[in-house]
Protein backbone atom coordinates (compact mmCIF):
# COMPACT_ATOMS: atom_id res chain seq x y z
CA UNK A 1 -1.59 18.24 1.22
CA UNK A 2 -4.66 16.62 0.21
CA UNK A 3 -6.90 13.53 0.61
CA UNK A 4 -9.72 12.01 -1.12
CA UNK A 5 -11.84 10.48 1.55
CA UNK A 6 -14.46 7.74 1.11
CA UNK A 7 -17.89 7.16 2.26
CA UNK A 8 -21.14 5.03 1.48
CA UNK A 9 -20.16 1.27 1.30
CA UNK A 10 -21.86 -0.72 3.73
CA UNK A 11 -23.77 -4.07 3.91
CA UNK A 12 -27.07 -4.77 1.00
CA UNK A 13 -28.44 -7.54 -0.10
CA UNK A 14 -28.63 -8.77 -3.67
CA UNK A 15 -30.79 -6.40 -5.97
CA UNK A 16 -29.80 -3.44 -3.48
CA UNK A 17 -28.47 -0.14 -4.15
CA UNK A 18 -25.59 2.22 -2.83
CA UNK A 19 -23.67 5.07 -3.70
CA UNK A 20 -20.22 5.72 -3.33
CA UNK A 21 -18.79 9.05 -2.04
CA UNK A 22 -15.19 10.21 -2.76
CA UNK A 23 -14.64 13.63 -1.45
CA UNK A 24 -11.59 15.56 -2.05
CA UNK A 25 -10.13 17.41 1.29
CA UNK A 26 -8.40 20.22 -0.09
CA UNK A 27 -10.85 22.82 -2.46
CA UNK A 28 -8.28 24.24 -3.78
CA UNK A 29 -8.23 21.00 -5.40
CA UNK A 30 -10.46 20.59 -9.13
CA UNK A 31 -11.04 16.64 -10.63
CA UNK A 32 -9.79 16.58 -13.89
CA UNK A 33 -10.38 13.01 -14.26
CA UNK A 34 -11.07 9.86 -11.33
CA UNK A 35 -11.87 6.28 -11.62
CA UNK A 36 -13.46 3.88 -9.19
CA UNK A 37 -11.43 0.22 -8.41
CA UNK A 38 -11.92 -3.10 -6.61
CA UNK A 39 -10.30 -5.25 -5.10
CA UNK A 40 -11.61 -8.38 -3.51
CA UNK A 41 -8.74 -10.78 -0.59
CA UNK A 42 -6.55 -12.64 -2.38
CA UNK A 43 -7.66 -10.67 -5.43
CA UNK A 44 -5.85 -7.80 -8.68
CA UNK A 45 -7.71 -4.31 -8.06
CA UNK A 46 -9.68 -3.81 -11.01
CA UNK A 47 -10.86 -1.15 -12.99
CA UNK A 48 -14.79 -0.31 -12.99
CA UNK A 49 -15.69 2.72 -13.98
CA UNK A 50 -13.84 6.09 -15.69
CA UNK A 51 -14.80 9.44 -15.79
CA UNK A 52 -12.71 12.23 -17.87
CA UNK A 53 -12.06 15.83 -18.13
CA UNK A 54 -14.53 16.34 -20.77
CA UNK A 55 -17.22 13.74 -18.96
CA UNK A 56 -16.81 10.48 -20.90
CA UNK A 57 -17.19 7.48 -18.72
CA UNK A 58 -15.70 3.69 -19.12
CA UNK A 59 -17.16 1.31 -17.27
CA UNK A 60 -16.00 -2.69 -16.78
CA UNK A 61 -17.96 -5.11 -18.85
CA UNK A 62 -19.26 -6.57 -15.24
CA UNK A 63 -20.77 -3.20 -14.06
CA UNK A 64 -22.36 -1.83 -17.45
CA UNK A 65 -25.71 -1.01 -17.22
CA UNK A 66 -25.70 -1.34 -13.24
CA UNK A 67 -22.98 1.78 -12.18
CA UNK A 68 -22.98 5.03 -12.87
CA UNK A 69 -20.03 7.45 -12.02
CA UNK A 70 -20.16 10.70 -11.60
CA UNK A 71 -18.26 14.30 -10.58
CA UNK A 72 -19.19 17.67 -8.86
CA UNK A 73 -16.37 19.91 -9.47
CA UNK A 74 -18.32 22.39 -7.27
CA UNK A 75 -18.74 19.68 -3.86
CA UNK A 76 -15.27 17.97 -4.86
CA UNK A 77 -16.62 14.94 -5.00
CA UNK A 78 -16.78 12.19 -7.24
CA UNK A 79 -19.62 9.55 -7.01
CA UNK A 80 -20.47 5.57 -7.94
CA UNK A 81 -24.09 5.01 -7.88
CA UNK A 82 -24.64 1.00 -8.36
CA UNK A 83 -27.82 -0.76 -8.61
CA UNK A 84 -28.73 -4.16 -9.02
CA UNK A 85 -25.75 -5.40 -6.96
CA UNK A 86 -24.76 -9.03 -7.12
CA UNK A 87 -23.10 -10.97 -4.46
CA UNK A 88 -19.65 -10.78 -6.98
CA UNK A 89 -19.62 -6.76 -6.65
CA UNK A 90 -18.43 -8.16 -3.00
CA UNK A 91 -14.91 -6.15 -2.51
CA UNK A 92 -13.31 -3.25 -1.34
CA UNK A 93 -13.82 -0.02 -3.23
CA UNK A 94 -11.10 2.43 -4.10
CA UNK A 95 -11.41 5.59 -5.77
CA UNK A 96 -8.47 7.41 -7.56
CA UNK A 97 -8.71 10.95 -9.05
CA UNK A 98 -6.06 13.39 -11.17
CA UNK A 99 -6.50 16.56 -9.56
CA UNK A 100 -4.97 19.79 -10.54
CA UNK A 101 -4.26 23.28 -8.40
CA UNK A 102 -2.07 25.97 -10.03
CA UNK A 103 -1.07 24.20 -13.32
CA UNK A 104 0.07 21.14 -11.28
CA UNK A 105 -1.33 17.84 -11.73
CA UNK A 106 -1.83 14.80 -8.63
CA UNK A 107 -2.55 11.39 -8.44
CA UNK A 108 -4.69 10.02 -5.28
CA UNK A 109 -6.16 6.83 -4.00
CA UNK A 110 -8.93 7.18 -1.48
CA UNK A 111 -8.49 4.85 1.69
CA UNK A 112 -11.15 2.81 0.32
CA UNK A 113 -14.71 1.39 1.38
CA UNK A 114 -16.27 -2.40 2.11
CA UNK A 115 -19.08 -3.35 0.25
CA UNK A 116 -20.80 -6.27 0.51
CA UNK A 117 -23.70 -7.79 -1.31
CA UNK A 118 -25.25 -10.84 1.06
CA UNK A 119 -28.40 -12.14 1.85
C-alpha cells in the first residue's frame, strides 16, 4: 500500500510565503506525474498547478507567476512553493500524483492541508 502524505500549510498573512510538501510513503514508489488542487467550503476542487513525466508544468490562471511546483524523484516528494499569497488562495490543499512500481501505474490523493491567507 501506499500514501502520499501532506505537510506545510499553515496560517500567513497576505504577501506571505509557504511551501507545500507531498511525500510519498512507499519508495518503491516513482512520480510519473502529480498535480496540486483546492478546494475552498461550499466550494468545486480546482486545479492549480501540473507537473509531468517529462517536467512540464500547468498552472491555473489565478496562481501564474505566484506557484511553483515541483518533484524529487529521489526524496518522493512533490512540492508547491507559493508566494505572494492573497486572502482568495484561502482553501484546503490536495495533492494527487500517478505513481508507478513494476510497470503498474496508481492514482493518489494526499489527505490534504489548510492554508489560510489572513491578516
Amino acid at each position: 500500500q501506499v500514501q502520499l502524505v501532506e505537510s506545510g500549510g499553515g496560517l500567513v498573512q497576505p504577501g506571505g510565503s509557504l511551501r507545500l510538501s507531498c511525500a510519498v510513503s512507499n519508495t518503491g514508489f516513482r512520480i510519473h506525474a502529480a498535480g496540486w488542487y483546492r478546494q475552498a467550503p461550499g466550494k468545486q476542487r480546482d486545479m492549480v498547478a501540473l507537473i509531468s513525466s517529462d517536467g512540464y508544468t500547468q498552472y491555473s490562471d489565478s496562481v501564474k507567476g505566484r506557484f511553483t511546483i515541483s518533484s524529487d524523484n529521489a526524496k518522493n516528494t512533490v512540492y508547491l512553493q507559493m508566494d505572494s499569497l492573497k486572502p482568495e488562495d484561502t482553501a484546503v490543499y490536495y495533492c494527487n500524483g500517478d505513481l508507478r512500481r513494476a510497470g503498474a501505474s496508481y492514482n493518489y490523493w494526499g489527505q490534504g492541508t489548510q492554508v489560510t491567507v489572513s491578516s
